[in-house]
Protein backbone atom coordinates (compact mmCIF):
# COMPACT_ATOMS: atom_id res chain seq x y z
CA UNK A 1 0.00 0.00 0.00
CA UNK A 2 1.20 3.65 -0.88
CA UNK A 3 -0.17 4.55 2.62
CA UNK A 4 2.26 3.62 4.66
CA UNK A 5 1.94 6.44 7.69
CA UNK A 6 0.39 2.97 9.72
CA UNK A 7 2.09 -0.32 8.34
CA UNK A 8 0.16 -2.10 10.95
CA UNK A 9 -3.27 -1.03 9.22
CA UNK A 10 -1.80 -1.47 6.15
CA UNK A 11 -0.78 -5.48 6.89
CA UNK A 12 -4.24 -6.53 8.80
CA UNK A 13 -5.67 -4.54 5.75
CA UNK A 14 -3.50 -6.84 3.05
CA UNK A 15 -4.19 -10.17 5.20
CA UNK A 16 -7.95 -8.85 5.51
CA UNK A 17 -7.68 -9.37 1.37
CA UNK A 18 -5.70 -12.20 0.97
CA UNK A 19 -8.48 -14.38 3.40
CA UNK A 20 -11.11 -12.70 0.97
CA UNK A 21 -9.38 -13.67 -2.00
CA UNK A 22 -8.45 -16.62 -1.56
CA UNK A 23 -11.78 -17.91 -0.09
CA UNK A 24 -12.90 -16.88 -3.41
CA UNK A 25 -10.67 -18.56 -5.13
CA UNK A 26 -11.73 -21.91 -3.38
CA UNK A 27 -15.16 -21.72 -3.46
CA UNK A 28 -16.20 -19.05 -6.45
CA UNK A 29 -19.48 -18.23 -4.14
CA UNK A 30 -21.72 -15.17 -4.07
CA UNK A 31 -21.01 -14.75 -0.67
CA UNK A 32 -17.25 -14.54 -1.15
CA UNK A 33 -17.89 -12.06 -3.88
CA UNK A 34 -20.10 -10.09 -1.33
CA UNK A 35 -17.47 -10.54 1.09
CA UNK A 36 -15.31 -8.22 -1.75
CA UNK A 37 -17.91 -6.08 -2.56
CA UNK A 38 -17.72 -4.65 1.42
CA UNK A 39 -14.02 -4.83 1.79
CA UNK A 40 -14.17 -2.59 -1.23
CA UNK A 41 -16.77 -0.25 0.34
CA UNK A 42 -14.48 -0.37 3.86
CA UNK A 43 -11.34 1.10 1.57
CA UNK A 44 -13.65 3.89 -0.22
CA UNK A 45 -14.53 4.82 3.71
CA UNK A 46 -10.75 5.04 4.58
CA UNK A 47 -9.82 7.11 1.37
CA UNK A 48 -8.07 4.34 0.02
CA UNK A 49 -7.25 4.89 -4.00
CA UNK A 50 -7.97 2.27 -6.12
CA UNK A 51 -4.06 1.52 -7.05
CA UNK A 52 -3.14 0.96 -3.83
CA UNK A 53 -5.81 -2.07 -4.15
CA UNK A 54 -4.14 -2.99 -7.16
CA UNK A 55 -0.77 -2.82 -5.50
CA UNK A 56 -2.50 -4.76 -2.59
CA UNK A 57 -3.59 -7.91 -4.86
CA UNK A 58 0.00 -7.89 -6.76
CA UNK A 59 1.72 -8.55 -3.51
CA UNK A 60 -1.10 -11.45 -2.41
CA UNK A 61 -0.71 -12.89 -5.97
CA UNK A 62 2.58 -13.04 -5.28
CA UNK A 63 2.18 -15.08 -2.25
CA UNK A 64 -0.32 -17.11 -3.36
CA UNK A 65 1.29 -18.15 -6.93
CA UNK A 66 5.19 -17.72 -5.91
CA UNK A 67 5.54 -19.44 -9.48
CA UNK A 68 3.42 -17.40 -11.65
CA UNK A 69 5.06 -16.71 -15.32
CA UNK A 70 6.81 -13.45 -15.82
CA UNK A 71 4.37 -12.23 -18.57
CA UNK A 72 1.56 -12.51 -15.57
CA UNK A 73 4.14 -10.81 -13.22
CA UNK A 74 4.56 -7.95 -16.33
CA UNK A 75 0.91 -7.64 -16.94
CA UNK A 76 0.10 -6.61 -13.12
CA UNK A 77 2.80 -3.99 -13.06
CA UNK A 78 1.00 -2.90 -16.19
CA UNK A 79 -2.28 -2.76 -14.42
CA UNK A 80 -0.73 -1.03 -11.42
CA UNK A 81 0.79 1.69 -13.40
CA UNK A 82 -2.83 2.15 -15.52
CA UNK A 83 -4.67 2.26 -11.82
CA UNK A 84 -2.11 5.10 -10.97
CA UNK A 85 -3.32 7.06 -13.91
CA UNK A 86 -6.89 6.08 -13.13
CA UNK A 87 -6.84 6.86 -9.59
CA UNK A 88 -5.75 10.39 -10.22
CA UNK A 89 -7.97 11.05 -13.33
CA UNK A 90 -10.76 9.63 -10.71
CA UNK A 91 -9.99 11.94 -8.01
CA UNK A 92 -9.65 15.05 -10.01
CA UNK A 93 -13.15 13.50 -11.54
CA UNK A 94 -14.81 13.89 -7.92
CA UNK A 95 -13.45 16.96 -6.72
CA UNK A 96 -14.78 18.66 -10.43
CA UNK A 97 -17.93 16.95 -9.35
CA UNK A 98 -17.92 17.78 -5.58
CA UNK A 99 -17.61 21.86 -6.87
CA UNK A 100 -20.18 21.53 -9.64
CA UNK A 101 -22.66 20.35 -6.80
CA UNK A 102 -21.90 23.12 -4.59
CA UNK A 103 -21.92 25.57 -7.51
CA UNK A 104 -25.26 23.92 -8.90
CA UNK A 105 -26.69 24.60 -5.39
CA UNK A 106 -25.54 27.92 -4.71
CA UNK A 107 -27.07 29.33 -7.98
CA UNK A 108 -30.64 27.05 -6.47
CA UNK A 109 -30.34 29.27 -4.12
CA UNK A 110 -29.63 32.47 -6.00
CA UNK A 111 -32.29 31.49 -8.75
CA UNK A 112 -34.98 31.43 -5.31
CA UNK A 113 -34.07 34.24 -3.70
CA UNK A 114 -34.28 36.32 -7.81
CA UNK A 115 -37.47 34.71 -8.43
CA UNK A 116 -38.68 35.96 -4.76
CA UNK A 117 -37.56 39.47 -5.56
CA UNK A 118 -39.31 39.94 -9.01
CA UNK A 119 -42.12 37.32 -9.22
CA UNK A 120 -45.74 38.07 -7.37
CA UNK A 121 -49.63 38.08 -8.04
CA UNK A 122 -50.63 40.98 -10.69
CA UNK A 123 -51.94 44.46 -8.67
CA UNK A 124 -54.84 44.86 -8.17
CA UNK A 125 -56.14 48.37 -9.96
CA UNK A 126 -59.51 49.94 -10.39
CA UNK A 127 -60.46 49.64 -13.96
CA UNK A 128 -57.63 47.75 -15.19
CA UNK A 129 -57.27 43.59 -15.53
CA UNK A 130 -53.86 42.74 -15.82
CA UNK A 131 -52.06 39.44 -16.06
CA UNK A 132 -48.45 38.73 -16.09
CA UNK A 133 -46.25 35.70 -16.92
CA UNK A 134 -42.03 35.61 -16.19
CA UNK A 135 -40.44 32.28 -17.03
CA UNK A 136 -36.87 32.03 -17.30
CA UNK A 137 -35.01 29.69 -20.13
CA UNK A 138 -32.68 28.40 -17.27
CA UNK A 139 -32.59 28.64 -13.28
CA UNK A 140 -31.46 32.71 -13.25
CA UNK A 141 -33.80 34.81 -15.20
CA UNK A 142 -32.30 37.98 -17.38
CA UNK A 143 -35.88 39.65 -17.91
CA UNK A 144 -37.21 41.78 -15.20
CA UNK A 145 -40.92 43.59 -14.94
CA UNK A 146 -42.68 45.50 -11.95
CA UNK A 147 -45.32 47.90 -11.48
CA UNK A 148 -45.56 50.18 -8.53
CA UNK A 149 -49.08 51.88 -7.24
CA UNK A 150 -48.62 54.96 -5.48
CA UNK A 151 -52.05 55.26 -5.09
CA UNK A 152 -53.16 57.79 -8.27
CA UNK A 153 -51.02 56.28 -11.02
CA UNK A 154 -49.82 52.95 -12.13
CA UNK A 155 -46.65 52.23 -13.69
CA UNK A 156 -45.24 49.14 -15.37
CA UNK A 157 -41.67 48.56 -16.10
CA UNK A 158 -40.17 45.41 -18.14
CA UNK A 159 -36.65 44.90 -18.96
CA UNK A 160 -34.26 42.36 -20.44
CA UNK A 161 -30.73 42.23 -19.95
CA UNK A 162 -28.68 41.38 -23.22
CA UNK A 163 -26.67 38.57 -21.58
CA UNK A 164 -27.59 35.13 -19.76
CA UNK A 165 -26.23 33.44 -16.58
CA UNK A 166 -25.55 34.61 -13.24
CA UNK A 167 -23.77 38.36 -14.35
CA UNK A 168 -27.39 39.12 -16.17
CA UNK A 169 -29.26 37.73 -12.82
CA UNK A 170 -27.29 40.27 -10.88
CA UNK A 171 -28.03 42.95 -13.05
CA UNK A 172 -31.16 42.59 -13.22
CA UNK A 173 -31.19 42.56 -9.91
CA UNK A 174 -29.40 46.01 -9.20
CA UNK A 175 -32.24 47.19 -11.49
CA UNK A 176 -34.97 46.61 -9.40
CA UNK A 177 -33.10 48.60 -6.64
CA UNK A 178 -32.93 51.35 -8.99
CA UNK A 179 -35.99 51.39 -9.97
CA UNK A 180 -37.55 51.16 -6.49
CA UNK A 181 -35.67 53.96 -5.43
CA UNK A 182 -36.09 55.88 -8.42
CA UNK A 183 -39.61 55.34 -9.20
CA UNK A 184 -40.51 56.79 -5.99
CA UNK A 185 -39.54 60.99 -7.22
CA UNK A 186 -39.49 60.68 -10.82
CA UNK A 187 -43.18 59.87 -12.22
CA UNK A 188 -42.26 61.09 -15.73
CA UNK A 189 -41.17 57.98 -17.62
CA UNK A 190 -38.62 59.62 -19.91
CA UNK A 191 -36.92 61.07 -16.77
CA UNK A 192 -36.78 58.43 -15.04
CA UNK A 193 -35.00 56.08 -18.03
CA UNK A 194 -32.72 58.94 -18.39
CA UNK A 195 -31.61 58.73 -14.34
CA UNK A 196 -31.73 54.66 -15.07
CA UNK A 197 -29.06 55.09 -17.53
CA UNK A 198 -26.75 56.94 -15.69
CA UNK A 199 -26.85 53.68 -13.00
CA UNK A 200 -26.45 51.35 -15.68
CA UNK A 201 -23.89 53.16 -17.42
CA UNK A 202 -21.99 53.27 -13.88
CA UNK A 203 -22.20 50.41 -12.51
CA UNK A 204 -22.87 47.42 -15.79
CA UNK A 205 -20.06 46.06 -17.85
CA UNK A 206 -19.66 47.87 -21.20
CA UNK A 207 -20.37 44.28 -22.83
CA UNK A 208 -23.73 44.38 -21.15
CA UNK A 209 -26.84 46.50 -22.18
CA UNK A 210 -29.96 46.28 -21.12
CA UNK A 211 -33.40 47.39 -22.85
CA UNK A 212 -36.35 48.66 -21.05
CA UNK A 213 -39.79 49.70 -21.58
CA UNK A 214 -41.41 52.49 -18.76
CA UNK A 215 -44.63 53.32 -18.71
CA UNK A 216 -47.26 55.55 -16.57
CA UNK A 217 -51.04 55.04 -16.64
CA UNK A 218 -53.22 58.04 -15.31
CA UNK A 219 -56.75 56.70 -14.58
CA UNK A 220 -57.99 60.06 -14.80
CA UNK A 221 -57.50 60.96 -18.48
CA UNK A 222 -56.98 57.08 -19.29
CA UNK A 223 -53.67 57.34 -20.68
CA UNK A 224 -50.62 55.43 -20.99
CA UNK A 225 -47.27 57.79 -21.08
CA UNK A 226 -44.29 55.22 -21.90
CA UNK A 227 -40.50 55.74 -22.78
CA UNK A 228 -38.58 52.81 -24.67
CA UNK A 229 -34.58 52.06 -24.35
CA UNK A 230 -34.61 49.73 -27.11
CA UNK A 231 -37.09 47.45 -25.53
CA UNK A 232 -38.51 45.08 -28.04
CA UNK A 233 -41.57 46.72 -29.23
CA UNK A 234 -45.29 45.67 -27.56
CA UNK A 235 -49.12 45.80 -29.15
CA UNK A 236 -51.77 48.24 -28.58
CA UNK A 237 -55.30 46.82 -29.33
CA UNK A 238 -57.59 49.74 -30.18
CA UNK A 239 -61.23 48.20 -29.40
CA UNK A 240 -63.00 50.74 -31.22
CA UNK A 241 -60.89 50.09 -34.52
CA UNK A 242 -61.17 46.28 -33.92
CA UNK A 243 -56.64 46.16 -34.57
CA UNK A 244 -53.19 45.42 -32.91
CA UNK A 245 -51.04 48.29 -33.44
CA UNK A 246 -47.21 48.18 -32.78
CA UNK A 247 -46.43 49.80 -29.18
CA UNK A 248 -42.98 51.60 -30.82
CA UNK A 249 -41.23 54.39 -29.22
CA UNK A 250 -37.28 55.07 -29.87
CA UNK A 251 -35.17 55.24 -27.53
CA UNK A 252 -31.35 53.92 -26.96
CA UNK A 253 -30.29 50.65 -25.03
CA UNK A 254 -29.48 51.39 -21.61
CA UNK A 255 -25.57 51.86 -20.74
CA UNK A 256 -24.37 53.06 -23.66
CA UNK A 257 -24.25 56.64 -23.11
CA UNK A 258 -24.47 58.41 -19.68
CA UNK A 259 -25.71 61.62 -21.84
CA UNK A 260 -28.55 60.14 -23.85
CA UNK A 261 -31.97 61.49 -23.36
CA UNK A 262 -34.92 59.91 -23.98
CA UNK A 263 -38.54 61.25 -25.61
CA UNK A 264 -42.04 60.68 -23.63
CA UNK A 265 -45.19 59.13 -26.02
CA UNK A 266 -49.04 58.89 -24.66
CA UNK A 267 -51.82 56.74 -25.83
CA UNK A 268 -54.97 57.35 -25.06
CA UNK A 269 -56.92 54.24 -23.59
CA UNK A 270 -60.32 53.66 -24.09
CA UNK A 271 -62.78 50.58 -22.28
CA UNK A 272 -62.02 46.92 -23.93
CA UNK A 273 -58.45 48.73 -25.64
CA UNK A 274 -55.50 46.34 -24.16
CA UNK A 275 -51.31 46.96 -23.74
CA UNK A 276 -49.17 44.04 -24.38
CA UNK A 277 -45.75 44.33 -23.61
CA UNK A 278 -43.21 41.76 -23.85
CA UNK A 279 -39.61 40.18 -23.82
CA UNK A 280 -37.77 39.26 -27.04
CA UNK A 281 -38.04 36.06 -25.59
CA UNK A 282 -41.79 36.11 -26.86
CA UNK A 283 -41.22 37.27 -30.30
CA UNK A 284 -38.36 35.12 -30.98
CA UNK A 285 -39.40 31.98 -30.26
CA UNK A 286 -37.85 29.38 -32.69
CA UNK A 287 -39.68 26.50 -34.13
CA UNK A 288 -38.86 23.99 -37.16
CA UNK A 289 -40.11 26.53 -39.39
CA UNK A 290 -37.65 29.38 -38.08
CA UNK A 291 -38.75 32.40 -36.03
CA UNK A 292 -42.39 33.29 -35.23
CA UNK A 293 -43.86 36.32 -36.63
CA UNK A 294 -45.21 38.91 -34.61
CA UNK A 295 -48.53 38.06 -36.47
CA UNK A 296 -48.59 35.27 -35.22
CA UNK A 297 -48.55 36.35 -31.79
CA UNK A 298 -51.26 38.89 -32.45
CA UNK A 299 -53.52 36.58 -33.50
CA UNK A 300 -53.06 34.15 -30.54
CA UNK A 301 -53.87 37.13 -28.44
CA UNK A 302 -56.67 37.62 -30.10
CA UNK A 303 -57.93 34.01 -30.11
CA UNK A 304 -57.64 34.36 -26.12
CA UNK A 305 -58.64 38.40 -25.28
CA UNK A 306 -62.07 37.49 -24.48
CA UNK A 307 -60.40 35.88 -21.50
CA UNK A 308 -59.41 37.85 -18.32
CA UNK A 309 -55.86 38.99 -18.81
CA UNK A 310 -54.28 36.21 -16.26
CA UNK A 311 -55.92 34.03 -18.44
CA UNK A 312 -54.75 35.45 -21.94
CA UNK A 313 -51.08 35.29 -20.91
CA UNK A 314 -50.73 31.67 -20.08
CA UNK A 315 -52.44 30.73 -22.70
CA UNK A 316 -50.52 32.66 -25.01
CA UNK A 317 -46.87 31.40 -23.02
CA UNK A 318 -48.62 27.23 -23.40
CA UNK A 319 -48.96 27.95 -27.19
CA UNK A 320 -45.68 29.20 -27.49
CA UNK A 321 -43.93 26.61 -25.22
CA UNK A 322 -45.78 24.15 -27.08
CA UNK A 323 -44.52 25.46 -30.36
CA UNK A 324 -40.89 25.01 -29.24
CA UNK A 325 -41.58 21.13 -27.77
CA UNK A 326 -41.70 22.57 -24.15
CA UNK A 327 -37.85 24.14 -24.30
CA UNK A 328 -37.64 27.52 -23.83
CA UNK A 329 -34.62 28.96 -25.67
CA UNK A 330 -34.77 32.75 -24.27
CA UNK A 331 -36.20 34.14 -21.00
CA UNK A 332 -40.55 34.59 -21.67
CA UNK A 333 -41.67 37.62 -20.20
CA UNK A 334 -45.69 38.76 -21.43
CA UNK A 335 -47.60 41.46 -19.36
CA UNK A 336 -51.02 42.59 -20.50
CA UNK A 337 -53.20 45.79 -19.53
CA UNK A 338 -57.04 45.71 -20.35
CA UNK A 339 -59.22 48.19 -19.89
CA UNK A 340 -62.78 47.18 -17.97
């Protein structure tokens, strides 16, 4: 044995085999085999490497079969110096393995504690159903939405950072810090995507952007005031004109330049008129035909928008999921505002 701080262990360990083997060797019995299969459990226990095992039955062989031929004798010392090899291509093997569990369940736990900060039930607001569905294509989600009720106005914020993995989780998460500090003195949405992008532009790496859509409804004139950074563009449905109407305003990515300003639109909203805004992830679902159109996505809205809102966006999300065989390729974010 290589392990030779306690030659004492080390000899009732090599006897220990010898009595195994060669009980095997008499009688070829399942129990004998058992007997090996526990021995071999007892040496995993005491951190034993699997050459040293080898080296163990050499030396037994040896005693057992003093006249064994010299190509036998060559072929164990082969063996032995293979089991060398293997033993530390095994360990290296578990300790890769030992990290990937711990890293596997530290990002469990950082995937929870996102989902806890960003996911809830819809508000509640008079005149105004509104559903809301945030899946992410892995554990850590890159797309972010809120809305915030201050009691006269409603706003609704969704974002998606242009990156995957744990550096988009995080931030997304320094966005919603930002936002809930910032939302709380600057109402105007244009304002407040201009003090976002100072943040980002602070505190994201340059290879990161991130695209956002703000918007302000005023239940008193029923209107929707909305800024865009780049933010893939949503639907209005006008009830009175019976159509989906592209929800476009212009407006540069977020980080790119602390200076950028950004221009304020309004919509009026009438009763039965809808907002749907959305995540790339939505409009670029892939299936063996290529890309979905955003037609296509309009008219499964439509199929649905006699439905409460709740209602329209997971049926919408099963359609699409369905679509790509249940595998989500990009992070699904769908929010939708209709007027009652």
């Amino acid at each position: 044995m290589k392990n030779n701080s306690n030659p004492g262990s080390n000899n009732r360990t090599k006897e220990r085999y010898k009595t195994i083997l060669t009980t095997y060797l008499k009688e070829k019995s399942e129990t004998a085999l058992y007997r090996g299969q526990q021995f071999s459990r007892k040496l995993i226990e005491q951190q034993i490497p699997p050459e040293d095992l080898v080296s163990q039955h050499v030396q037994v062989m040896q005693e057992l079969f003093p006249d064994m031929s010299e190509k036998l004798k060559d072929s164990f010392d082969f063996l032995l110096e293979v089991m060398v090899g293997y033993g530390f291509a095994y360990r290296e093997h578990q300790s890769l393995k030992s990290r990937q569990r711990q890293l596997e369940s530290e990002i469990e736990v950082a995937a929870t504690m996102q989902q806890n900060l960003i996911l809830g039930d819809p508000p509640t607001f008079d005149g105004l159903d509104i559903g809301v569905i945030s899946v992410p294509a892995k554990k850590m989600n890159g797309d972010y939405y809120n809305f915030m009720n201050d009691g006269a106005n409603l706003s609704v914020a969704i974002a998606d950072i242009i990156g995957k993995g744990i550096p988009a989780a995080m931030s997304m998460s320094m966005i919603k810090y930002a936002m809930d500090s910032l939302s709380q003195h600057c109402i105007k949405p244009n304002l407040l995507l201009e003090n976002l992008n100072r943040v980002v532009e602070q505190n994201v790496n340059p290879s990161m952007f991130i695209t956002m859509f703000y918007g302000v409804y005023d239940p008193t004139k029923h209107m929707l005031f909305y800024s865009s950074a780049g933010h893939e563009p949503g639907f209005f449905y006008s009830k009175k004109e019976d159509k989906f109407h592209d929800l476009f305003a212009k407006g540069l990515v977020l980080g790119v330049s602390k200076t950028v300003s950004y221009k304020e639109f309004e919509k009026k909203v009438e009763p039965g008129d809808m907002i749907i805004l959305l995540s790339d992830g939505v409009t670029e679902c892939r299936t063996e035909k290529g890309f979905i159109e955003r037609q296509e996505i309009i008219e499964l809205i439509r199929e649905n928008m006699h439905l409460p809102a709740q209602q329209i966006v997971d049926r919408v999300f099963y359609e699409l999921e369905k679509l790509q065989e249940f595998e989500l390729r990009d992070d699904f974010t769908l929010i939708v505002l209709k007027r009652v």
